[in-house]
Protein backbone atom coordinates (compact mmCIF):
# COMPACT_ATOMS: atom_id res chain seq x y z
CA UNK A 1 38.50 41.80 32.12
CA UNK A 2 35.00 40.68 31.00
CA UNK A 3 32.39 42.70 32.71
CA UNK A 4 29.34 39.68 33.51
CA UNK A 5 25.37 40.87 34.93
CA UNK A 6 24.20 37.36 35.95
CA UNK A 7 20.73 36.98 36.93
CA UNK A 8 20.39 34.07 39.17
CA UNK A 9 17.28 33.93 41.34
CA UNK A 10 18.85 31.54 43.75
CA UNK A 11 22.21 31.08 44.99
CA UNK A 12 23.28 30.47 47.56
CA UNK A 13 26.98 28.91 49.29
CA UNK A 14 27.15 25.41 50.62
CA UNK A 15 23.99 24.04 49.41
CA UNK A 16 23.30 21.68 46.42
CA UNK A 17 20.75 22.35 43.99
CA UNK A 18 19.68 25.77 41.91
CA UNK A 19 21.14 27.76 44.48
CA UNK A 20 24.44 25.72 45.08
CA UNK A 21 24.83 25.35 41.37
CA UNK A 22 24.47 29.47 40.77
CA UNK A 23 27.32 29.85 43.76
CA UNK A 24 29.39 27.69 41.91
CA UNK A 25 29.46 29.23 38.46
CA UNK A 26 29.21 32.87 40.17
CA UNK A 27 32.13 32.04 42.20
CA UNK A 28 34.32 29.98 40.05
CA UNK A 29 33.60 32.65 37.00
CA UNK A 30 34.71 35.66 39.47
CA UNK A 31 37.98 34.02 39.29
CA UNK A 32 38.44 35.58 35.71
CA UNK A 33 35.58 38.05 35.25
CA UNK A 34 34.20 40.84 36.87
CA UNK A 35 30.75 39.90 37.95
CA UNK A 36 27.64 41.22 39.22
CA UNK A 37 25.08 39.31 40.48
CA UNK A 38 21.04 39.84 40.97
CA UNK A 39 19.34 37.42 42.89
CA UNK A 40 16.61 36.88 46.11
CA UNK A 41 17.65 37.57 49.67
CA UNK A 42 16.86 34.25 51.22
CA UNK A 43 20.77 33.80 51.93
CA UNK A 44 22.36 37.33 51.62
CA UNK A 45 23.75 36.84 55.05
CA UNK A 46 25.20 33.40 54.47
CA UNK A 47 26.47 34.79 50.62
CA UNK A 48 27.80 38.20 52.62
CA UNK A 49 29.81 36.16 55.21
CA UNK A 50 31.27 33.71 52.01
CA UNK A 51 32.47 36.09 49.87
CA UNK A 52 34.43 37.47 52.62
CA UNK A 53 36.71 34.58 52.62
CA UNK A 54 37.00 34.60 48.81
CA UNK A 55 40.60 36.00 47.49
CA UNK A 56 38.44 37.77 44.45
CA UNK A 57 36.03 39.50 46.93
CA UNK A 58 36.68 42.85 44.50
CA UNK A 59 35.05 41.33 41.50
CA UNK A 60 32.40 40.34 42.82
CA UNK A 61 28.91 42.49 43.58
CA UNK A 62 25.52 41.35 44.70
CA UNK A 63 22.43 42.93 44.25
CA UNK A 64 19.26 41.60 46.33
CA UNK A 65 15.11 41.44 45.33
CA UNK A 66 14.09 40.10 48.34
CA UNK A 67 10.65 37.70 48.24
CA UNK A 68 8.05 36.42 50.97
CA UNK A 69 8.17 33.47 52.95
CA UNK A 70 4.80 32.76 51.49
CA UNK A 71 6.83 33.02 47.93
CA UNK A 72 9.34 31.08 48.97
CA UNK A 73 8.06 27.83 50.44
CA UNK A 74 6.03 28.04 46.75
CA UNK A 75 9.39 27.83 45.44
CA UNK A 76 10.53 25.19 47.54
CA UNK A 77 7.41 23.13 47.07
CA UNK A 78 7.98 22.42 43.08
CA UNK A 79 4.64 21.68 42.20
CA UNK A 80 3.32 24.49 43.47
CA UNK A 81 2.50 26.15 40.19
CA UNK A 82 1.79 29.44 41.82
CA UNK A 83 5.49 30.46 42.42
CA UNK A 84 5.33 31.42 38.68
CA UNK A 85 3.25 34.17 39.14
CA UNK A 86 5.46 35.65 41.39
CA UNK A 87 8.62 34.89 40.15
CA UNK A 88 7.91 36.70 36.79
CA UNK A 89 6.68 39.60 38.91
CA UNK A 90 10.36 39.22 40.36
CA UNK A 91 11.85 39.05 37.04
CA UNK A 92 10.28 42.66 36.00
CA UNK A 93 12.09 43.96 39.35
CA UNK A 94 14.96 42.34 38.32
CA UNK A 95 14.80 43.59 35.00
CA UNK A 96 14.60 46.95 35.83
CA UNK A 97 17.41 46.73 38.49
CA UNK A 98 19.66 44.77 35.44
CA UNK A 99 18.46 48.39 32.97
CA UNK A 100 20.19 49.91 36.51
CA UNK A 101 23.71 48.65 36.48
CA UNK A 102 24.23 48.59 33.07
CA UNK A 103 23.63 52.35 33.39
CA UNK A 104 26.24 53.15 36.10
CA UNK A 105 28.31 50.03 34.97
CA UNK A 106 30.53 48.95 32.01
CA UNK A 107 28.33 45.52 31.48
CA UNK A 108 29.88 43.71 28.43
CA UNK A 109 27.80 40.29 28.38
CA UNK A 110 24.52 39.32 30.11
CA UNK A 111 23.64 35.58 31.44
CA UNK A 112 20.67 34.60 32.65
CA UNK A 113 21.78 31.90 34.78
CA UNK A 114 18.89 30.16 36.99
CA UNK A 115 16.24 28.81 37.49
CA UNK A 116 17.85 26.25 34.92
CA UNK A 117 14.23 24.97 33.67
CA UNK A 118 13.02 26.50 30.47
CA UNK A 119 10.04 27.87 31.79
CA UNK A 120 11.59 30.28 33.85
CA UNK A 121 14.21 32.78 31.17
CA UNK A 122 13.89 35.74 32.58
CA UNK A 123 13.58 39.07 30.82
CA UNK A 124 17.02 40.26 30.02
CA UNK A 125 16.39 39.71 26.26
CA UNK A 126 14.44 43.18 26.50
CA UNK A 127 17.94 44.54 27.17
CA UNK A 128 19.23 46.02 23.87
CA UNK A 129 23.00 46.48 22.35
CA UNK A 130 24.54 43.90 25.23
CA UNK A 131 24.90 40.44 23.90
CA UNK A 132 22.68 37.82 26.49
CA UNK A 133 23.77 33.93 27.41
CA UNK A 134 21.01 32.18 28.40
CA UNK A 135 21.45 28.83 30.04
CA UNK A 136 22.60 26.32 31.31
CA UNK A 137 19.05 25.55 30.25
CA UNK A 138 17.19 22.27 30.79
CA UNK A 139 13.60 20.87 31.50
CA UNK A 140 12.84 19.65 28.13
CA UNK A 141 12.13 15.87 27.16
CA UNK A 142 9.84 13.57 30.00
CA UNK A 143 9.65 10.49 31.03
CA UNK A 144 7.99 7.49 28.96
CA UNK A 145 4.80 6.28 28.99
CA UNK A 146 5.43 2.81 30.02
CA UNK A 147 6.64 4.41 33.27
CA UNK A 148 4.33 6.51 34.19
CA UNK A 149 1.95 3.73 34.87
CA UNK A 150 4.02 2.71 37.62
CA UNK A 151 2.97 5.77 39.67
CA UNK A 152 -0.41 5.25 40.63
CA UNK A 153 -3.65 6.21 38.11
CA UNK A 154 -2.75 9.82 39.79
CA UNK A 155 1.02 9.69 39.12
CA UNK A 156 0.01 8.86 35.48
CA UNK A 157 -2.06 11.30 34.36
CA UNK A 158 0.06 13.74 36.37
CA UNK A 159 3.20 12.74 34.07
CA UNK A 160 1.51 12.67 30.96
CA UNK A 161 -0.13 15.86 31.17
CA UNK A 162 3.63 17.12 32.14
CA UNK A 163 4.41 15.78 29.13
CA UNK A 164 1.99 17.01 26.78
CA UNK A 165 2.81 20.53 28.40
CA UNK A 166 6.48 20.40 27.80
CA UNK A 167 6.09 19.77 23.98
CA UNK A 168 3.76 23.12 23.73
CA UNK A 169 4.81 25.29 26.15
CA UNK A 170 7.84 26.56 24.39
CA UNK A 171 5.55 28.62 22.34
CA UNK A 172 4.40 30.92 25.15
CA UNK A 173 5.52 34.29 24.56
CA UNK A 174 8.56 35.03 27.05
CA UNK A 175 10.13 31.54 26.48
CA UNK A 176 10.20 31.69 22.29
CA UNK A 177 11.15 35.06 22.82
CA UNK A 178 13.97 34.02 25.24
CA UNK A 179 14.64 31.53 22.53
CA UNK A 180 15.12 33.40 19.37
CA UNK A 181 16.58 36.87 20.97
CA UNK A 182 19.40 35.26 23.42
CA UNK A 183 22.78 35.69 21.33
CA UNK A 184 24.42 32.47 22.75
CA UNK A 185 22.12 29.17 24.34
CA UNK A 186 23.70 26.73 26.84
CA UNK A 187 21.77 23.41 27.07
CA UNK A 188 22.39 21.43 29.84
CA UNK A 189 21.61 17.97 28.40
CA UNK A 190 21.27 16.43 24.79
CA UNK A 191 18.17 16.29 25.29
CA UNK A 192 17.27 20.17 26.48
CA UNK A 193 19.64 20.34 22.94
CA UNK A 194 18.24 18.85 20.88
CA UNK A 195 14.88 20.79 21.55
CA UNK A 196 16.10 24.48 21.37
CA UNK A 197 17.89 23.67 18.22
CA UNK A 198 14.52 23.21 16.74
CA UNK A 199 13.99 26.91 17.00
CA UNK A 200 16.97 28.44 16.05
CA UNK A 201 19.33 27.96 12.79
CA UNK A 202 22.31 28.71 15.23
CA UNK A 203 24.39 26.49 17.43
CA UNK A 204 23.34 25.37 20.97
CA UNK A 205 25.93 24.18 22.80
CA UNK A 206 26.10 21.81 25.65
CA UNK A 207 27.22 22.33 28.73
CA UNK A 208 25.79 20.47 31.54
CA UNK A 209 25.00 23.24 34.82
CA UNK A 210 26.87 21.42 37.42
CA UNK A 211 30.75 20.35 37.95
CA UNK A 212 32.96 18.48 40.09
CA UNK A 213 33.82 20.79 43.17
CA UNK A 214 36.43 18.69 45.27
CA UNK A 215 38.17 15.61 44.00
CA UNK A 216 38.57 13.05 46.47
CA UNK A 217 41.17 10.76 45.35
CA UNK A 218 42.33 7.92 47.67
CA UNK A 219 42.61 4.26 47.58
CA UNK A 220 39.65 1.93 47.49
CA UNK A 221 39.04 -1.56 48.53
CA UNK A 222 36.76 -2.76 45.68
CA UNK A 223 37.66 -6.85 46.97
CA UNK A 224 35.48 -7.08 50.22
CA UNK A 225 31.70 -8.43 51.04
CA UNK A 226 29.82 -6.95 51.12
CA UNK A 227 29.28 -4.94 47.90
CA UNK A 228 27.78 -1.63 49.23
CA UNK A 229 25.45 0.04 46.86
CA UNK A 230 24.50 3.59 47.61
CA UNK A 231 21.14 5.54 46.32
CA UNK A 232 21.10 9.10 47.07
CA UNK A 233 17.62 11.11 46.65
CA UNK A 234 13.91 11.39 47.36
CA UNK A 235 11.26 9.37 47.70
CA UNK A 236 8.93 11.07 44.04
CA UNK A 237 7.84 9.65 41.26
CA UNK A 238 10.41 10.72 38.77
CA UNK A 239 13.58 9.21 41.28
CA UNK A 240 11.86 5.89 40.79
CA UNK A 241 13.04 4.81 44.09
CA UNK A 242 10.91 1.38 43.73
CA UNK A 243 12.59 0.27 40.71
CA UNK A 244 15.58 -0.02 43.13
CA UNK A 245 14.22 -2.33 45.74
CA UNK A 246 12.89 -4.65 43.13
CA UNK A 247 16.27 -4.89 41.52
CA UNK A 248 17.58 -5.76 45.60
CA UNK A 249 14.85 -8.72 45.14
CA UNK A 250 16.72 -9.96 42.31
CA UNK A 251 19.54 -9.58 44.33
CA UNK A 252 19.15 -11.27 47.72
CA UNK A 253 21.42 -14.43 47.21
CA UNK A 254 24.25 -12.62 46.89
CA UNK A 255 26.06 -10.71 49.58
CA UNK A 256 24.96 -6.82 48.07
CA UNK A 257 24.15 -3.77 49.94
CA UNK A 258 21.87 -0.72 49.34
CA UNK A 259 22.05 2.02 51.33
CA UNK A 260 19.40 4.38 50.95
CA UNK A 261 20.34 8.80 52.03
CA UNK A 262 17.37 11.24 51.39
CA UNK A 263 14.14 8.43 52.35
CA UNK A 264 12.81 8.04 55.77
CA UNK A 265 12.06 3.98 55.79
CA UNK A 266 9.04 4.75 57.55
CA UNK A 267 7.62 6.61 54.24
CA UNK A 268 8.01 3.22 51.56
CA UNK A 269 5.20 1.30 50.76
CA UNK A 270 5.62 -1.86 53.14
CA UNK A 271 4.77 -4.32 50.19
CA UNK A 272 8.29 -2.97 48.77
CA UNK A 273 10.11 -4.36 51.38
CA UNK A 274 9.02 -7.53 51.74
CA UNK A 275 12.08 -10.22 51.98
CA UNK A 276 14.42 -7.02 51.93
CA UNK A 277 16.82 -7.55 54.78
CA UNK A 278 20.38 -5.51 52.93
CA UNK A 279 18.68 -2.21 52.68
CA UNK A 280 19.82 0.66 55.21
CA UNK A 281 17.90 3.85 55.49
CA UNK A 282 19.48 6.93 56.34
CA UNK A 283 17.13 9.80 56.40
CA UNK A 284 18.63 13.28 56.88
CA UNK A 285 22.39 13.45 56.97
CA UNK A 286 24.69 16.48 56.40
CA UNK A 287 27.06 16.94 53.27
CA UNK A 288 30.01 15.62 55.43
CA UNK A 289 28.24 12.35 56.49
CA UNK A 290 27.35 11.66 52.65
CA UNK A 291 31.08 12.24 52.08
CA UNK A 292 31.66 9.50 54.29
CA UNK A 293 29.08 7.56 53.20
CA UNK A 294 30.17 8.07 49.53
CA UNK A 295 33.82 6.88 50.40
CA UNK A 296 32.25 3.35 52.32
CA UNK A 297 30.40 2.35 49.60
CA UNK A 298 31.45 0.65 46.13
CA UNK A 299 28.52 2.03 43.69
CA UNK A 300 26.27 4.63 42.68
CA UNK A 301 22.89 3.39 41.51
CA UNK A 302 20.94 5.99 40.04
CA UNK A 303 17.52 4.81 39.09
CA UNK A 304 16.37 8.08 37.93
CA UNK A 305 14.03 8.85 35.09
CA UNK A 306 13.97 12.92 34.78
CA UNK A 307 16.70 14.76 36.06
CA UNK A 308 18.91 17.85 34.86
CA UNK A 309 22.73 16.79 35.75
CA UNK A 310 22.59 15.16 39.77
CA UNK A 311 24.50 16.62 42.10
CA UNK A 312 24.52 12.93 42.84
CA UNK A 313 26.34 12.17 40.16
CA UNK A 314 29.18 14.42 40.25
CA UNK A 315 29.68 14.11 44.39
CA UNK A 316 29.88 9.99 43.35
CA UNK A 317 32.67 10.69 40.57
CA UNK A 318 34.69 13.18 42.56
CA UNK A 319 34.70 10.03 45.60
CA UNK A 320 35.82 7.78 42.52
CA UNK A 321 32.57 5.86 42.66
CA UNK A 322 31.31 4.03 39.53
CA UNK A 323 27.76 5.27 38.59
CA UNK A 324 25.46 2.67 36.75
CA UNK A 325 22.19 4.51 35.73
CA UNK A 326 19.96 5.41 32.73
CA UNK A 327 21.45 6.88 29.80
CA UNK A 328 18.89 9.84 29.77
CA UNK A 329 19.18 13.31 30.49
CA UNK A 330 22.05 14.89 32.51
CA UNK A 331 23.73 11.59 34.19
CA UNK A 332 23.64 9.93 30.70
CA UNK A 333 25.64 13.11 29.22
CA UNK A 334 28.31 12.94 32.09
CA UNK A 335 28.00 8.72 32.33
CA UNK A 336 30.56 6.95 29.69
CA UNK A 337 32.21 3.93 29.63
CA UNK A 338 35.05 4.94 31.21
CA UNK A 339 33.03 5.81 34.37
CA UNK A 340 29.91 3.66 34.82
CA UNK A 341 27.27 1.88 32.91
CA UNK A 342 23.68 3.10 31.31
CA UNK A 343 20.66 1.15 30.62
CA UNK A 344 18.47 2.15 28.09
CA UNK A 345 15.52 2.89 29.16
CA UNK A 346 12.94 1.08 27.47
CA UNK A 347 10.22 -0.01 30.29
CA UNK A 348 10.30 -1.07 34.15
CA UNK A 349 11.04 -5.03 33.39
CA UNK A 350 13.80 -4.12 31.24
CA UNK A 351 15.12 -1.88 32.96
CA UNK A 352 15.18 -3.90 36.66
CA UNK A 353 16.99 -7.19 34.28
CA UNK A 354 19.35 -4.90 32.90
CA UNK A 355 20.29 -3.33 36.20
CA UNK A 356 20.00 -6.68 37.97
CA UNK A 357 22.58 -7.96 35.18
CA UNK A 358 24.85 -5.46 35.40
CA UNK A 359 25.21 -4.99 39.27
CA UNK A 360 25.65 -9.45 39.44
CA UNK A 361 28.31 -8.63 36.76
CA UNK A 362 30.44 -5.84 39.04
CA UNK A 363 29.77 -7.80 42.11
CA UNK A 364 31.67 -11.07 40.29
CA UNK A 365 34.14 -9.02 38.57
CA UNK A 366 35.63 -6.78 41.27
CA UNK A 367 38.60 -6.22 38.57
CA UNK A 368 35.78 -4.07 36.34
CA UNK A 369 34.58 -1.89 39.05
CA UNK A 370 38.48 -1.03 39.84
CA UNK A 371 38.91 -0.09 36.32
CA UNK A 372 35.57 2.23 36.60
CA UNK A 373 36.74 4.15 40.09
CA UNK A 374 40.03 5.25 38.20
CA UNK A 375 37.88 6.17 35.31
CA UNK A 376 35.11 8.15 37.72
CA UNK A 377 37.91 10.44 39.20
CA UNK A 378 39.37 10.94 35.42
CA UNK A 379 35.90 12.01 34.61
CA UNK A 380 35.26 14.19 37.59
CA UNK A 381 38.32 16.30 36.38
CA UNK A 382 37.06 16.36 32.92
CA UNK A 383 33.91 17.99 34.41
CA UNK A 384 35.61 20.11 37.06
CA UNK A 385 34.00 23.53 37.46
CA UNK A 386 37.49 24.90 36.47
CA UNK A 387 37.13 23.31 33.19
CA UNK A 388 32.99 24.30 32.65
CA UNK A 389 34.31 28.06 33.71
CA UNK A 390 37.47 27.86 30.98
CA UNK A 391 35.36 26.47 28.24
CA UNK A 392 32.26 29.24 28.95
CA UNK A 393 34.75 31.92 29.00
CA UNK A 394 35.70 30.93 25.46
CA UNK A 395 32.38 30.84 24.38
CA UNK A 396 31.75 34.89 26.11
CA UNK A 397 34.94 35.75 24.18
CA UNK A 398 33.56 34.54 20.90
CA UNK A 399 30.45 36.13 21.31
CA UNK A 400 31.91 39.43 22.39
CA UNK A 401 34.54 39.15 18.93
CA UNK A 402 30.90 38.58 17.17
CA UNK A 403 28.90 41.06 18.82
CA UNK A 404 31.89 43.89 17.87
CA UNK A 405 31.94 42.59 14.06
């Protein structure tokens, strides 16, 4: 059995997310491999009381560097760009605690596992003679400058700046070192691909960092009025939440739905929402009451510009939703034909016709999105975690035949 030291600084059981996503593959890989695991304490009660229920307890062991609160509501709060400095001060702990095990352990492959974003690799590549994974890794690319002005002269600049940094900041030292000394890269999206093959002669290979959990399949009414759109997310800049209401505009003659889960009504611009009567707000709801909300409705749409792979995404597949979205980044790589529909995404005008088009089209061909909900649960099996954990177990037996020659 293949002997795995994952460093995952969050993870954590029934949550979505970096931590959610790390339980997954830390879970779903203990099924075959005998893993141990380095991450914060935020959860080590909630992971201790988990991994009691799990039938492969004995191959699993977890290994805690606890933070602050202080360090953690940085964490939480994403633009707070002082988390880094603590988090590679928790990387040095952890990398000292990873020397640790593989001293007293027999560690045959090492993954650096999260945070997924390419800023934050870790230092496991100072480990010598054990062969390092690095990824699912993701964060590359941005979002286009015809967007970005519809965030506000603040937004703008904001984005653009991001942008600028995320073409240069490869070069800093731990990342291209990360880069060029990790035996095997996972990228989680063509584009996070096509950016760390520019520094290595090698293959990266794509595998996007979350799967399809629980597949939900059951019968669907896809003939009634209304047809129920669903939008799952938060209210930033880079969810593009208004694009959505002015697609509804487009929409208002005909009998179509949204139904907003993550935004608090209260908290969109009022201008938005003028003549807006078929939107529903749902603020906070638990993962059950999406569920339900998931199997109501007829449609994901995913306005999105910047994502990894949603969670989103892969909940509305395994409920045998259709998913029409942009065909960037993570929901474009799990999107196909089969499944959903993607708009290019070119600017905001063209992307709110396209979108309006498309929708008008499901909502008069009811026979189309039928065809797509068979095709959503096909491709929720295709991305099943059981498949994601068979194909990266491939890929560590590869690299160990390698690593031996």
């Amino acid at each position: 059995m293949i002997s795995v030291l994952i460093n995952a600084y969050a993870c954590a059981p029934n949550m979505g997310s970096e931590p959610g996503m790390a339980w997954n593959w830390v879970v779903n890989l203990s099924k075959y491999c005998k893993v141990f695991v380095i991450t914060e304490g935020e959860w080590q009660k909630e992971i201790g009381i988990a991994i009691k229920e799990l039938p492969q307890i004995e191959n699993i062991s977890f290994y805690y560097i606890p933070v602050s609160e202080k360090i953690r509501k940085m964490c939480w709060n994403q633009g707070d760009w002082r988390f880094y400095f603590y988090y590679h001060k928790w990387q040095k702990k952890a990398l000292a605690k990873a020397k640790e095990i593989c001293e007293s352990q027999n560690i045959h492959i090492l993954h650096q596992l999260n945070m997924i974003g390419y800023r934050e690799p870790g230092l496991l590549w100072k480990i010598k003679n054990i062969p390092l994974v690095w990824g699912p890794v993701g964060g590359f690319g941005g979002i286009p400058l015809s967007y970005t002005f519809e965030f506000g002269l603040k937004g703008a600049i904001k984005q653009i700046l991001k942008n600028l940094i995320n073409r240069i900041q490869v070069y800093q030292p731990n990342i291209y070192m990360s880069v060029k000394k990790a035996h095997l890269i996972l990228a989680a999206n063509t584009e996070s691909k096509l950016a760390l093959q520019r520094f290595r002669s090698d293959e990266v290979f794509l595998i996007n960092e979350t799967g399809a959990n629980q597949i939900k399949k059951e019968s669907k009414n896809f003939n009634t009025d209304p047809l129920k759109l669903i939008w799952i997310g938060k209210n930033d800049n880079r969810k593009a939440f208004p694009l959505a209401l002015s697609v509804m505009k487009n929409l208002i003659k005909y009998p179509i739905e949204l139904h907003v889960i993550g935004i608090e009504k209260s908290n969109v611009d009022k201008s938005l929402l003028v003549d807006l009567k078929k939107v529903y707000f749902y603020a906070r709801m638990t993962h059950k009451e999406v569920q339900e909300h998931l199997s109501k409705c007829h449609v994901l749409f995913f306005t999105s510009l910047n994502e990894g792979t949603p969670h989103a995404v892969i909940e509305a597949l395994s409920n045998g939703l259709p998913v029409i979205c942009h065909d960037v980044y993570g929901q474009g790589d799990v999107i196909n034909k089969s499944c959903g529909i993607k708009i290019k995404m070119i600017n905001p005008k063209r992307s709110i016709e396209e979108f309006s088009k498309e929708i008008i089209k499901l909502f008069s061909k009811r026979e189309i999105l039928e065809k797509l909900s068979e095709g959503a649960y096909s491709r929720a099996f295709e991305i099943s975690w059981e498949n994601k954990i068979t194909g990266l177990i491939n890929l560590y037996t590869r690299l160990l035949k390698q690593h031996r020659n």
